[in-house]
C-alpha atoms as a PDB file:
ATOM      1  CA  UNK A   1     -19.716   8.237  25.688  1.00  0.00           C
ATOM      2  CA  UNK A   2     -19.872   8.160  29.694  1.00  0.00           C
ATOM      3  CA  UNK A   3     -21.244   5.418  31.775  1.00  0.00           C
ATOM      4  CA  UNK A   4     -23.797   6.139  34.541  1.00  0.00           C
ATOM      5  CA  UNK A   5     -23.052   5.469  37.825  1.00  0.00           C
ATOM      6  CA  UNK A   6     -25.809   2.283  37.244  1.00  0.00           C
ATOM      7  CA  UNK A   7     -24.098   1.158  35.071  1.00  0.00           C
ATOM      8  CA  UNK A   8     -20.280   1.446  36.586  1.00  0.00           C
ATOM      9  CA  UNK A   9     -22.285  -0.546  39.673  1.00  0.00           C
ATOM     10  CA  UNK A  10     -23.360  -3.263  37.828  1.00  0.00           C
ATOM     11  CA  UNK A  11     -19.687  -3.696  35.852  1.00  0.00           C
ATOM     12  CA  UNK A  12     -18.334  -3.880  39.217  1.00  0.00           C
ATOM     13  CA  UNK A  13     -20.822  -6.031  40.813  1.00  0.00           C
ATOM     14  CA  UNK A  14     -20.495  -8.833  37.876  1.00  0.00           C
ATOM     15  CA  UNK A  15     -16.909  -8.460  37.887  1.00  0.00           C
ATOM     16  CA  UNK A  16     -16.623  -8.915  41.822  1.00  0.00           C
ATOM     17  CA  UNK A  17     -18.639 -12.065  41.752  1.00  0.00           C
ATOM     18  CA  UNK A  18     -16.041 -14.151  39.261  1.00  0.00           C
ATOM     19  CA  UNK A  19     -13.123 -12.690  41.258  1.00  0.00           C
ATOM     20  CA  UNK A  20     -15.157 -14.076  44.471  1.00  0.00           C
ATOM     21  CA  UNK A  21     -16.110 -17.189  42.862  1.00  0.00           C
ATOM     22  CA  UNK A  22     -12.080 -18.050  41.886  1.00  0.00           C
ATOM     23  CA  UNK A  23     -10.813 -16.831  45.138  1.00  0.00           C
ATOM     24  CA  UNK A  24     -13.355 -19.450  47.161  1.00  0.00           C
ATOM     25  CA  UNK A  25     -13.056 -22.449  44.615  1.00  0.00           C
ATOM     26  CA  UNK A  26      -9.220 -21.995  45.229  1.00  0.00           C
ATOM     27  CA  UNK A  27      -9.716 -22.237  49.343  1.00  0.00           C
ATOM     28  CA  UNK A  28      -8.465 -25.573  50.282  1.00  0.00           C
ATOM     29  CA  UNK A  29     -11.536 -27.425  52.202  1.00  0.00           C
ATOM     30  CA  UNK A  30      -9.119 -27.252  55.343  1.00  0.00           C
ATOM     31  CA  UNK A  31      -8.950 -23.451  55.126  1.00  0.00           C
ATOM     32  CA  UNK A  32     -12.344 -22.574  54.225  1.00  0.00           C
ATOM     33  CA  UNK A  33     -14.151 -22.834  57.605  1.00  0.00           C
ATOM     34  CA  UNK A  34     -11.864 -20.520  59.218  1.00  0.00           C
ATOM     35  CA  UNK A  35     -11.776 -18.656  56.577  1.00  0.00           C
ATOM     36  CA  UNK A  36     -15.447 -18.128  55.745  1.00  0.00           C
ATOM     37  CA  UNK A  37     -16.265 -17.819  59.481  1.00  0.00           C
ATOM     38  CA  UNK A  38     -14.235 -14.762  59.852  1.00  0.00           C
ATOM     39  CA  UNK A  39     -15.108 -12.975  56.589  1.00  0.00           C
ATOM     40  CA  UNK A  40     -18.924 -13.324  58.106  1.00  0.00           C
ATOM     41  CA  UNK A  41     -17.572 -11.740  61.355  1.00  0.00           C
ATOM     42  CA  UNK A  42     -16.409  -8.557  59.363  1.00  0.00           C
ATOM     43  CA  UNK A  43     -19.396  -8.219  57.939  1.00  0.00           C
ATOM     44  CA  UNK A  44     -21.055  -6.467  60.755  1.00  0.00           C
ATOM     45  CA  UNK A  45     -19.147  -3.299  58.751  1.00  0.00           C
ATOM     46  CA  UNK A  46     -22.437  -4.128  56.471  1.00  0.00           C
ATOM     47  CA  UNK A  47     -24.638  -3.611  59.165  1.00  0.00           C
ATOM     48  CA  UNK A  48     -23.727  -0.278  59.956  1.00  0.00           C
ATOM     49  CA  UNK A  49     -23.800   1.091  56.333  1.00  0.00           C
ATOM     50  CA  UNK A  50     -27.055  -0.432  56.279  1.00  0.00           C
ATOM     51  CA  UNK A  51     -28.588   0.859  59.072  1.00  0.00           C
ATOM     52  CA  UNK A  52     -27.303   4.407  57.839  1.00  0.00           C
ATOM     53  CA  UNK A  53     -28.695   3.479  54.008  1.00  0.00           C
ATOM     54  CA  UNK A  54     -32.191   2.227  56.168  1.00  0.00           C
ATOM     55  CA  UNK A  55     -32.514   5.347  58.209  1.00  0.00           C
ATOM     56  CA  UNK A  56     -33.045   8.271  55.943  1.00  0.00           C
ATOM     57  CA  UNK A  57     -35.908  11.115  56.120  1.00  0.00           C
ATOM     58  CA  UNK A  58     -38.112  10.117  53.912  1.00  0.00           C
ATOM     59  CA  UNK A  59     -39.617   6.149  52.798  1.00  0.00           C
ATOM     60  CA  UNK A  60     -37.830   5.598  49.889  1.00  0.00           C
ATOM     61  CA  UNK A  61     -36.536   2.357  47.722  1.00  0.00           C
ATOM     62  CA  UNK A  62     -33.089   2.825  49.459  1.00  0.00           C
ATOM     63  CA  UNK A  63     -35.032   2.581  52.796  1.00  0.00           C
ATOM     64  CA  UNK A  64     -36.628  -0.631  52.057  1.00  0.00           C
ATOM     65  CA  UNK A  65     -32.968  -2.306  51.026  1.00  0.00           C
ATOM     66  CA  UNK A  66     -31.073  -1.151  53.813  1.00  0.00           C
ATOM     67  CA  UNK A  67     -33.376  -3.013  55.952  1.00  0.00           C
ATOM     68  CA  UNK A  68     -33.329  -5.779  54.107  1.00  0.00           C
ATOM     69  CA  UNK A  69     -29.614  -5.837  54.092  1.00  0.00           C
ATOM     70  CA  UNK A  70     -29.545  -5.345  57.771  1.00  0.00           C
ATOM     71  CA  UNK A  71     -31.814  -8.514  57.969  1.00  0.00           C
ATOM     72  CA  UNK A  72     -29.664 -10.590  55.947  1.00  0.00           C
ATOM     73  CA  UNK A  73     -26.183  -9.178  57.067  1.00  0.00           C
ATOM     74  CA  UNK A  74     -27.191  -9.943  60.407  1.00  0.00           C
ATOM     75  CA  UNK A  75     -28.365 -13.240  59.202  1.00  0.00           C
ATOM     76  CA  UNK A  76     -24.230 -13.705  58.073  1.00  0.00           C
ATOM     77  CA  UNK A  77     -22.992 -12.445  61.135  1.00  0.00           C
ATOM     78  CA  UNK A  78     -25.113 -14.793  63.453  1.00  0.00           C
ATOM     79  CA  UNK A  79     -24.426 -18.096  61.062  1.00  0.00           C
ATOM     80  CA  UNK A  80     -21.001 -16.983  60.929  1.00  0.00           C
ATOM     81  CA  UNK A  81     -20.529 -16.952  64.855  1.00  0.00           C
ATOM     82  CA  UNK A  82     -22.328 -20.389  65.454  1.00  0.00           C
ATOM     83  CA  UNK A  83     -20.219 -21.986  62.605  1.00  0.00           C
ATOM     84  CA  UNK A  84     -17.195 -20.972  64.363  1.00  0.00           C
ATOM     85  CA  UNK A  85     -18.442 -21.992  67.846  1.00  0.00           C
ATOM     86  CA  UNK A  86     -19.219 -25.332  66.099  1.00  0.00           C
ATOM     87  CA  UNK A  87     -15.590 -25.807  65.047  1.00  0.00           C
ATOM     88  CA  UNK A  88     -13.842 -24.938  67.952  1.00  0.00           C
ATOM     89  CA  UNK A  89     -16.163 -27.175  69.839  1.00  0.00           C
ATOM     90  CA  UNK A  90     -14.804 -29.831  67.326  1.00  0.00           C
ATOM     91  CA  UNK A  91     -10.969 -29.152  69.211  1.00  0.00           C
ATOM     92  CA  UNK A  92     -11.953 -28.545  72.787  1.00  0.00           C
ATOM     93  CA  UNK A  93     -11.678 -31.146  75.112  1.00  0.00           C
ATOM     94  CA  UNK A  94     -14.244 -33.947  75.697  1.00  0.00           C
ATOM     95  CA  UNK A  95     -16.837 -33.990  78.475  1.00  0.00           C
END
């Protein structure tokens, strides 16, 4: 019996989210600023594939979520900037 590729997606999307969920519950609070702040920055990589997924010939499904993962990877990107921008404020020196 083969899996379809639907199915092989959604194995590997359930199985990514408990991996993720360990990985951030295990991020001391300390760490998970930083952290978290550049993971968002790399996720204008998202962006790209999403403009390429959002782009194709004809209006499809596949059109309508790329842009909608444009919107929100963009929405990551811009939160993740201003978070960091808020921390290093936190360090710089008083005015």
């Amino acid at each position: 019996m083969t899996m379809g590729p639907l199915l092989i997606g959604v194995y590997v999307f359930v199985l990514s989210m408990f991996v993720g969920f360990e990985i951030i519950t295990k991020v001391p609070p300390t760490l998970h600023t930083p952290l978290m702040s550049g993971a968002n920055a790399i996720s204008g990589i998202t962006i790209v594939g999403a403009f390429a997924a959002a782009t194709t010939g004809e209006p499809s499904v596949a059109n309508l979520l790329g842009g909608l993962a444009v919107c929100l990877a963009t929405i990551n990107v811009v939160g993740g900037f201003l978070v960091t921008d808020r921390m290093l404020r936190m360090f710089g020196k008083k005015r």
